[in-house]
PDB file of N, CA and C in Angstrom:
ATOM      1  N   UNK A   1      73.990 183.854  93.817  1.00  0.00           N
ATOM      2  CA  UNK A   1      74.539 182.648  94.396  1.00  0.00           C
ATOM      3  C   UNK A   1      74.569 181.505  93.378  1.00  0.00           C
ATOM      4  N   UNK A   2      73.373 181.553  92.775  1.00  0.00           N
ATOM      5  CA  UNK A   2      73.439 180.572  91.568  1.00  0.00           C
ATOM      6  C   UNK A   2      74.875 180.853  90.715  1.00  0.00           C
ATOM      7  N   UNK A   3      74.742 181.296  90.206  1.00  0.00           N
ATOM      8  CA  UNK A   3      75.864 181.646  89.450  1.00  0.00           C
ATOM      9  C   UNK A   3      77.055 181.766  89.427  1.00  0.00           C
ATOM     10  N   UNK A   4      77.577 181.692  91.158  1.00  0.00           N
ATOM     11  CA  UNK A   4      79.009 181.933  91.997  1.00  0.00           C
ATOM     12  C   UNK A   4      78.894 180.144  91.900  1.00  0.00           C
ATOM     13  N   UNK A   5      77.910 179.597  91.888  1.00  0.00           N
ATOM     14  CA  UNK A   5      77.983 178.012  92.021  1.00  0.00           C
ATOM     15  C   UNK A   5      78.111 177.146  90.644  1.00  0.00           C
ATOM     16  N   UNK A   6      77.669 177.732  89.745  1.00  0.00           N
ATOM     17  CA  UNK A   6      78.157 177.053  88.387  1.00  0.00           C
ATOM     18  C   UNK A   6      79.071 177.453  88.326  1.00  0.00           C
ATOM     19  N   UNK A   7      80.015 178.614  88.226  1.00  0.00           N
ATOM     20  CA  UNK A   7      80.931 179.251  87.621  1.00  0.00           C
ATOM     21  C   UNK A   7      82.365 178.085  88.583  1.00  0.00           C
ATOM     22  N   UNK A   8      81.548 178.238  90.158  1.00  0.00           N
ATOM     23  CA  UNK A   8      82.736 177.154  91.131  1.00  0.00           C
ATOM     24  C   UNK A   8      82.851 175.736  90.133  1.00  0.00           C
ATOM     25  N   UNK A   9      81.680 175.416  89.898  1.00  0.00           N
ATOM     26  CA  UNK A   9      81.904 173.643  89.405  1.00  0.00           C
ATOM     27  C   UNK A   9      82.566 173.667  87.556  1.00  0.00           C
ATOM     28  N   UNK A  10      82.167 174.505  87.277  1.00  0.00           N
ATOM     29  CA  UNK A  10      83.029 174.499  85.673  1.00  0.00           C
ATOM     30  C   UNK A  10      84.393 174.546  86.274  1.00  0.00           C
ATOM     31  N   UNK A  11      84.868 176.005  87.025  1.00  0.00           N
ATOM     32  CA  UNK A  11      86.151 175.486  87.519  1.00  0.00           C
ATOM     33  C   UNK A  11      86.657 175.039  87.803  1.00  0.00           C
ATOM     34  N   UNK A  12      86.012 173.952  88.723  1.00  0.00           N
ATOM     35  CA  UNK A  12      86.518 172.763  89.497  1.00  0.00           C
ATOM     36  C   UNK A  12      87.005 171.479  88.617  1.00  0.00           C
ATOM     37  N   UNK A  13      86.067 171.480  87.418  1.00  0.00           N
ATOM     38  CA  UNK A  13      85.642 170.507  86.606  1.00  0.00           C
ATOM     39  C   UNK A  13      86.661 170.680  86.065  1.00  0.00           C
ATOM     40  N   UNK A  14      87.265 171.515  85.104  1.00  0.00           N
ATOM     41  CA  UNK A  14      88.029 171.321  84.177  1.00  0.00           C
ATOM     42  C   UNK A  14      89.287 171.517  84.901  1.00  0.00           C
ATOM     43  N   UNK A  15      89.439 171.884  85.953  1.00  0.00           N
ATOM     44  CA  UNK A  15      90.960 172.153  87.180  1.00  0.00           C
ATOM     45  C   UNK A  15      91.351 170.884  87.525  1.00  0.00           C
ATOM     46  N   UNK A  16      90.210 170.081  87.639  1.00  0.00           N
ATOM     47  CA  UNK A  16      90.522 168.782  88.404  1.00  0.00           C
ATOM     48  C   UNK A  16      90.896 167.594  87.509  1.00  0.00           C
ATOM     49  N   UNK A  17      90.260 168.059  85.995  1.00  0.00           N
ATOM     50  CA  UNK A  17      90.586 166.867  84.767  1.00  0.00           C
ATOM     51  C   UNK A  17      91.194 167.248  84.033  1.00  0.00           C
ATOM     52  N   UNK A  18      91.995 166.345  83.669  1.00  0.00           N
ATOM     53  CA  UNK A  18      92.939 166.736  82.577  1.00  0.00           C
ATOM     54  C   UNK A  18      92.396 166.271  81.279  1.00  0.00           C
ATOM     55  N   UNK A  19      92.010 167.508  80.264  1.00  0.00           N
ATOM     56  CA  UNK A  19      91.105 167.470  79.093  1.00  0.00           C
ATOM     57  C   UNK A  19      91.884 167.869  78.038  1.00  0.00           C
ATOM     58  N   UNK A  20      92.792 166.970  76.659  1.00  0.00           N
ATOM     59  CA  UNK A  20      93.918 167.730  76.137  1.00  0.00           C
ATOM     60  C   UNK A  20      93.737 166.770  75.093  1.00  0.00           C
ATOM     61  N   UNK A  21      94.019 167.239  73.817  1.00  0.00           N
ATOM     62  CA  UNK A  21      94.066 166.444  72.679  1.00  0.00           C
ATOM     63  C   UNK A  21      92.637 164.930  72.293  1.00  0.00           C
ATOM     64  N   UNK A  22      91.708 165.894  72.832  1.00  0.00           N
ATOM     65  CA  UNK A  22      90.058 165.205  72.327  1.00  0.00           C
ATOM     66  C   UNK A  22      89.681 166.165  70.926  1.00  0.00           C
ATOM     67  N   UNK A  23      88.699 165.142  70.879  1.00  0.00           N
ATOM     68  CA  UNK A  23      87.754 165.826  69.225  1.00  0.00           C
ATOM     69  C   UNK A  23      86.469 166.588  70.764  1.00  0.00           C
ATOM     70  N   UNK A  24      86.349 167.496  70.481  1.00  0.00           N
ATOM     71  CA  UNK A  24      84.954 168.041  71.166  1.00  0.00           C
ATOM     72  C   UNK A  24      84.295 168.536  70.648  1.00  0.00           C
ATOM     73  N   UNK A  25      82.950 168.516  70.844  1.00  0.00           N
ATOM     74  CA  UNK A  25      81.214 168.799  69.776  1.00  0.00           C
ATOM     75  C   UNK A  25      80.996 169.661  71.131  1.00  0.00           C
ATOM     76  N   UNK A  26      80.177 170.938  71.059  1.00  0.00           N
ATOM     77  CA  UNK A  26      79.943 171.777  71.745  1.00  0.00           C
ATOM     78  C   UNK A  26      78.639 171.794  71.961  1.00  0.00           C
ATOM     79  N   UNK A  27      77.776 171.371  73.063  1.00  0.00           N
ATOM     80  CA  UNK A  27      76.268 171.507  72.594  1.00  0.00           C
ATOM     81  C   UNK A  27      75.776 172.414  73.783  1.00  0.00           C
ATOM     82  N   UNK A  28      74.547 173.350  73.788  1.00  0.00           N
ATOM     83  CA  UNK A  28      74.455 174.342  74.698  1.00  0.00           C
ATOM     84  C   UNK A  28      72.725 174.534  74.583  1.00  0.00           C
ATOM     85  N   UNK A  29      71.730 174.269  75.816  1.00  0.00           N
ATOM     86  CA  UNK A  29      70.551 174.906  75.706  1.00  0.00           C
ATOM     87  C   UNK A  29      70.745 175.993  76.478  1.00  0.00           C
ATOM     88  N   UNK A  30      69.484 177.034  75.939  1.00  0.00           N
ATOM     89  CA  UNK A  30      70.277 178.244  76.373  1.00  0.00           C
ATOM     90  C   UNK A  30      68.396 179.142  76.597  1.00  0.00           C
ATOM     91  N   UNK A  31      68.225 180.041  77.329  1.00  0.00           N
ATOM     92  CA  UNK A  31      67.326 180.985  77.357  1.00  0.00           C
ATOM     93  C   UNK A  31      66.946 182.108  76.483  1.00  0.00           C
ATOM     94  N   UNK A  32      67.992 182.202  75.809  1.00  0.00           N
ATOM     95  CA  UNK A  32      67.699 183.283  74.810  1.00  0.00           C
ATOM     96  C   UNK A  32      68.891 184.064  74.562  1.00  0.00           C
ATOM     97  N   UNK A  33      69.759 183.543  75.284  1.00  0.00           N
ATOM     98  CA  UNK A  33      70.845 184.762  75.643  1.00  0.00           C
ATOM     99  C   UNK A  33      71.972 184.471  74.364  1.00  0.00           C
ATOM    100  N   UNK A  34      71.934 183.319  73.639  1.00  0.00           N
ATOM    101  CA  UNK A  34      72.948 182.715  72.789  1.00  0.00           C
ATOM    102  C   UNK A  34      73.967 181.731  73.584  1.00  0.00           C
ATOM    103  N   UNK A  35      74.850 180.814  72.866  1.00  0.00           N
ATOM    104  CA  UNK A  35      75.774 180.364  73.705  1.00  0.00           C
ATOM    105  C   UNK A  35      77.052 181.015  73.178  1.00  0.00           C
ATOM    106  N   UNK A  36      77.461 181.604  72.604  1.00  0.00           N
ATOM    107  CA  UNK A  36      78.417 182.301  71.692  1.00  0.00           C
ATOM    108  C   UNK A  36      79.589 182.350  72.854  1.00  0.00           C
ATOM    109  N   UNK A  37      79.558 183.055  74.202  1.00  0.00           N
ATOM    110  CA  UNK A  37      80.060 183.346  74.945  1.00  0.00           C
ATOM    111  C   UNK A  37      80.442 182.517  76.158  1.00  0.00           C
ATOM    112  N   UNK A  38      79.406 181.232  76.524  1.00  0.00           N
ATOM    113  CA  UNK A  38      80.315 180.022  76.779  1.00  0.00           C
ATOM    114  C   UNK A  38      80.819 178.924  75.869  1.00  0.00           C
ATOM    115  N   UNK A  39      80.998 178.543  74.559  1.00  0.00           N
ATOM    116  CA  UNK A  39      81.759 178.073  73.538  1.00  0.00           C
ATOM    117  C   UNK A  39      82.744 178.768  73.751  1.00  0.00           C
ATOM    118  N   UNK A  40      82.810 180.015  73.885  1.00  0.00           N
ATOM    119  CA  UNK A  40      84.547 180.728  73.775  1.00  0.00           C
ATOM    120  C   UNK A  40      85.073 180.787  74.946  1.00  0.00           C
ATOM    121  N   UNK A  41      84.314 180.626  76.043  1.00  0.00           N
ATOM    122  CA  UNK A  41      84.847 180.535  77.560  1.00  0.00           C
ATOM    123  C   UNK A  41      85.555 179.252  77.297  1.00  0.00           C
ATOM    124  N   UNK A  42      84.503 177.784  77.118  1.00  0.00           N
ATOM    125  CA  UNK A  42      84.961 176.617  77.398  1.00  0.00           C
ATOM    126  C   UNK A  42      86.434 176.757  76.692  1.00  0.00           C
ATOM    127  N   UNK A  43      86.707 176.871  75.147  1.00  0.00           N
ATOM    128  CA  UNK A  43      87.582 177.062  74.330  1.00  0.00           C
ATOM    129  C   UNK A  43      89.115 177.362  74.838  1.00  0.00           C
ATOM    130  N   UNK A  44      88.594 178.691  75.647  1.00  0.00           N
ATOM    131  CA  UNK A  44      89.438 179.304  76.631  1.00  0.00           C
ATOM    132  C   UNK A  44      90.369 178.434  77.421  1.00  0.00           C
ATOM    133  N   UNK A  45      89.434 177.690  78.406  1.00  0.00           N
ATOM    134  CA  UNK A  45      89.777 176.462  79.553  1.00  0.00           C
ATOM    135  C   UNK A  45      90.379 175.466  78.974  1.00  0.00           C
ATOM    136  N   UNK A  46      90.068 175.025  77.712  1.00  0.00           N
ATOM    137  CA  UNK A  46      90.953 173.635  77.629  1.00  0.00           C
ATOM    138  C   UNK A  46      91.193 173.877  75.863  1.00  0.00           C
ATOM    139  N   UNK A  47      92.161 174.887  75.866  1.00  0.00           N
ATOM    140  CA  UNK A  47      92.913 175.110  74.709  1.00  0.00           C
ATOM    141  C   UNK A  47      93.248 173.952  73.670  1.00  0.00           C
ATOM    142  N   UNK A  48      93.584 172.983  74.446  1.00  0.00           N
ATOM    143  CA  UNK A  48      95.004 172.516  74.050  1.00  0.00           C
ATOM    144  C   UNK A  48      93.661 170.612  73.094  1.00  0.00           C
ATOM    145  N   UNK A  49      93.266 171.102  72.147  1.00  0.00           N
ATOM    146  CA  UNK A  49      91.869 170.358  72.004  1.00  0.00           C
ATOM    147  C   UNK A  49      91.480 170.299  70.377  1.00  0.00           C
ATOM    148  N   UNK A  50      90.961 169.935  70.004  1.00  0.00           N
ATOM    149  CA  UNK A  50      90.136 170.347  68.860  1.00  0.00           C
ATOM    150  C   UNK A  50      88.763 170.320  68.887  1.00  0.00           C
ATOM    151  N   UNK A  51      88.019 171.485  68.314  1.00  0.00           N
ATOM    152  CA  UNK A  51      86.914 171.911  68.228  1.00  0.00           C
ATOM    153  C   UNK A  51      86.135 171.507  67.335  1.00  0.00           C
ATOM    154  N   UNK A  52      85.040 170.200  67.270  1.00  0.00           N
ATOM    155  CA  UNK A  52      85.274 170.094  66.149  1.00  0.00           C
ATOM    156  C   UNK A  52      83.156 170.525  65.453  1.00  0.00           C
ATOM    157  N   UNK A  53      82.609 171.004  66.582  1.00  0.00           N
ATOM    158  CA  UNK A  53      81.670 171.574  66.284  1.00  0.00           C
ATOM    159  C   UNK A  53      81.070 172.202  66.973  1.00  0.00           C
ATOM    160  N   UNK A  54      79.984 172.757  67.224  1.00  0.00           N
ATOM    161  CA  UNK A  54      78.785 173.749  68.002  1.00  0.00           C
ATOM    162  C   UNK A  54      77.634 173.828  67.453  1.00  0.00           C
ATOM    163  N   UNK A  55      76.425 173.622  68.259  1.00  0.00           N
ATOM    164  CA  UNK A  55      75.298 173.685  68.000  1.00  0.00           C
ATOM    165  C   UNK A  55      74.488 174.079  69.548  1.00  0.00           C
ATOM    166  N   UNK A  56      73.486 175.143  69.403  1.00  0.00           N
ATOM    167  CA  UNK A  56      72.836 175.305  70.722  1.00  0.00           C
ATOM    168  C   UNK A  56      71.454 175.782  69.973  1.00  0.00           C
ATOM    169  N   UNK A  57      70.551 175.605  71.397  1.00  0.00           N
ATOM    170  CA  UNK A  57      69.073 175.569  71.105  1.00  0.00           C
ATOM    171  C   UNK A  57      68.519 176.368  72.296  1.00  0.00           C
ATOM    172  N   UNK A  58      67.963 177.159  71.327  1.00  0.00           N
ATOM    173  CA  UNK A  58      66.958 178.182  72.448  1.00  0.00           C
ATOM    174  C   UNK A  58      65.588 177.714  73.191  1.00  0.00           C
ATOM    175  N   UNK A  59      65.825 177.130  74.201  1.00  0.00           N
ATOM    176  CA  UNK A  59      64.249 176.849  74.990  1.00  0.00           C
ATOM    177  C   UNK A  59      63.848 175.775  74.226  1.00  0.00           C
ATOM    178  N   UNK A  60      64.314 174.670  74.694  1.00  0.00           N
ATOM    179  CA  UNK A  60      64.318 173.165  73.729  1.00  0.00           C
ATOM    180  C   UNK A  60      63.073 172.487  74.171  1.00  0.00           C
ATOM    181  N   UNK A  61      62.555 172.762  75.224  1.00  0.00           N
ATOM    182  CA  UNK A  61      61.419 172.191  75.907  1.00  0.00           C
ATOM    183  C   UNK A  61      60.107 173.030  75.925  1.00  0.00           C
ATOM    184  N   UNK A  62      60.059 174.412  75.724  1.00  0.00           N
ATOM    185  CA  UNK A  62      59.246 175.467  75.201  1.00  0.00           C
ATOM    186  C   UNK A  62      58.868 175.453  73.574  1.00  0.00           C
ATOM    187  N   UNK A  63      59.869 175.265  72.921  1.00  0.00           N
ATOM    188  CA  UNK A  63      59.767 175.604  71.324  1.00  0.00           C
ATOM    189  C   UNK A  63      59.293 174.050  70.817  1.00  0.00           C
ATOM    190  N   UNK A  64      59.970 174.166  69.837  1.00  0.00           N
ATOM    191  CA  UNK A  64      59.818 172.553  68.700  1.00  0.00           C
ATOM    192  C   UNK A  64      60.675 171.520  69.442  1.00  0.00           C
ATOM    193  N   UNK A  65      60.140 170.989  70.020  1.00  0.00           N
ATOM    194  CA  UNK A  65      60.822 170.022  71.047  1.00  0.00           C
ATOM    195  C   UNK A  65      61.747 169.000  70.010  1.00  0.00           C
ATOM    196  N   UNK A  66      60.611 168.415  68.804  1.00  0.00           N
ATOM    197  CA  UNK A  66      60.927 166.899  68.279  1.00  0.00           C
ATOM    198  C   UNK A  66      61.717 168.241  67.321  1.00  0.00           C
ATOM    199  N   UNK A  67      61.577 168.634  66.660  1.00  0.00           N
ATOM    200  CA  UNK A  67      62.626 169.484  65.337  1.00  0.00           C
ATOM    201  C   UNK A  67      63.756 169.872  66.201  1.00  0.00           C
ATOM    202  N   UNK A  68      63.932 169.839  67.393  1.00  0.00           N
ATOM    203  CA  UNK A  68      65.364 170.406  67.765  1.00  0.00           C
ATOM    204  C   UNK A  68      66.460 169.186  68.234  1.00  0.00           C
ATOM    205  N   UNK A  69      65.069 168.422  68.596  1.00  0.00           N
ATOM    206  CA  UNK A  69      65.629 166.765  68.678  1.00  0.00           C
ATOM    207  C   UNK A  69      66.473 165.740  67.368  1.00  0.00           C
ATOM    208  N   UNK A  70      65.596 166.335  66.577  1.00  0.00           N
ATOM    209  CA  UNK A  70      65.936 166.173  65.333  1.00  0.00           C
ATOM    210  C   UNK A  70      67.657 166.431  64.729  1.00  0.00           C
ATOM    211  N   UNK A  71      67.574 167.723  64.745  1.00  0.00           N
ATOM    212  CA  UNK A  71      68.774 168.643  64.418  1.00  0.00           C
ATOM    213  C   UNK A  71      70.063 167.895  65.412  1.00  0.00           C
ATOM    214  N   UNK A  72      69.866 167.711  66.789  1.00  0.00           N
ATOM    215  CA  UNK A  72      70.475 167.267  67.207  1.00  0.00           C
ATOM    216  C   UNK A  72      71.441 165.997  67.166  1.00  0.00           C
ATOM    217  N   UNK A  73      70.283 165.377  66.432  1.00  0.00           N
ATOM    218  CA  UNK A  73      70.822 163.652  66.536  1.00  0.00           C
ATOM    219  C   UNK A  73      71.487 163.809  64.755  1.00  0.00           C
ATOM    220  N   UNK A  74      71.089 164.685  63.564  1.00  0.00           N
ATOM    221  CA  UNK A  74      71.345 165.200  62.515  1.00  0.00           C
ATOM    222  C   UNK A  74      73.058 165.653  62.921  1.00  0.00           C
ATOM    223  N   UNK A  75      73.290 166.618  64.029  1.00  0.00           N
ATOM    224  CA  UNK A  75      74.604 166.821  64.291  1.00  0.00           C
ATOM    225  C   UNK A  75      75.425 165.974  64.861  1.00  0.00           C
ATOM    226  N   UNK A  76      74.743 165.340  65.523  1.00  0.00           N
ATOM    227  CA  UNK A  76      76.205 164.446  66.232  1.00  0.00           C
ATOM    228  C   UNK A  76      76.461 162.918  64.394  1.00  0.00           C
ATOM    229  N   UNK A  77      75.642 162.920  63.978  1.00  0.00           N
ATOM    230  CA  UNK A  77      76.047 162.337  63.069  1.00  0.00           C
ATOM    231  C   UNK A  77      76.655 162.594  62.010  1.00  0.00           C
ATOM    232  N   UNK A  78      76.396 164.130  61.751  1.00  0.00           N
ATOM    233  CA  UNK A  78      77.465 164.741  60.915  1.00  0.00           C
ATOM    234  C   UNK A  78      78.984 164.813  61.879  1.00  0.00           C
ATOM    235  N   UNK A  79      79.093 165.088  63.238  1.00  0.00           N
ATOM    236  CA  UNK A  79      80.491 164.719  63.642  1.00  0.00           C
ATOM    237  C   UNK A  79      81.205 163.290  63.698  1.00  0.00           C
ATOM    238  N   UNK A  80      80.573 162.220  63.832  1.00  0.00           N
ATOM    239  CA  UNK A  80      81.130 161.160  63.812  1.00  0.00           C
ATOM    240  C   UNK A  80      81.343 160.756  62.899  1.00  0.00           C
ATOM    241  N   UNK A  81      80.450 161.005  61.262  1.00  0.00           N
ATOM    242  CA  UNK A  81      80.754 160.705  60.113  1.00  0.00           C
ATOM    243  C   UNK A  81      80.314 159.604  59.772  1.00  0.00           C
TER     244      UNK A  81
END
């Protein structure tokens, strides 16, 4: 059920907005599983875009909390430049 319910609101989300010709940074916490496979979903949904990075973190609140915090604020500043 979980999962019939995210999968409804991503759909909804990107059905209902019109998302087309943005810069987008991809960011993803994740369990272990990788995000490899929703980066290429999202990608999928709103084609029409530029990609202009990705970064995801395994168990951000389990692991090195401040080093992933780190990396983070390290990436969005390498995208804005």
């Amino acid at each position: 059920m979980q999962r019939e319910k995210k999968n409804f609101l991503k759909i909804t989300f990107l059905k209902n907005n019109k998302i087309e010709k943005k810069n987008i940074g991809l960011f993803a916490c994740h369990g272990g599983g990788g995000a490899t496979k929703f980066f290429n979903n999202i990608k999928k949904e709103i084609p029409n875009n530029k990609f202009i990075g990705e970064i995801d973190f395994m168990e951000p609140l389990k692991n090195n909390k401040e080093e992933d915090v780190r990396k983070a604020i390290m990436w969005v500043k390498e995208l804005i430049g």
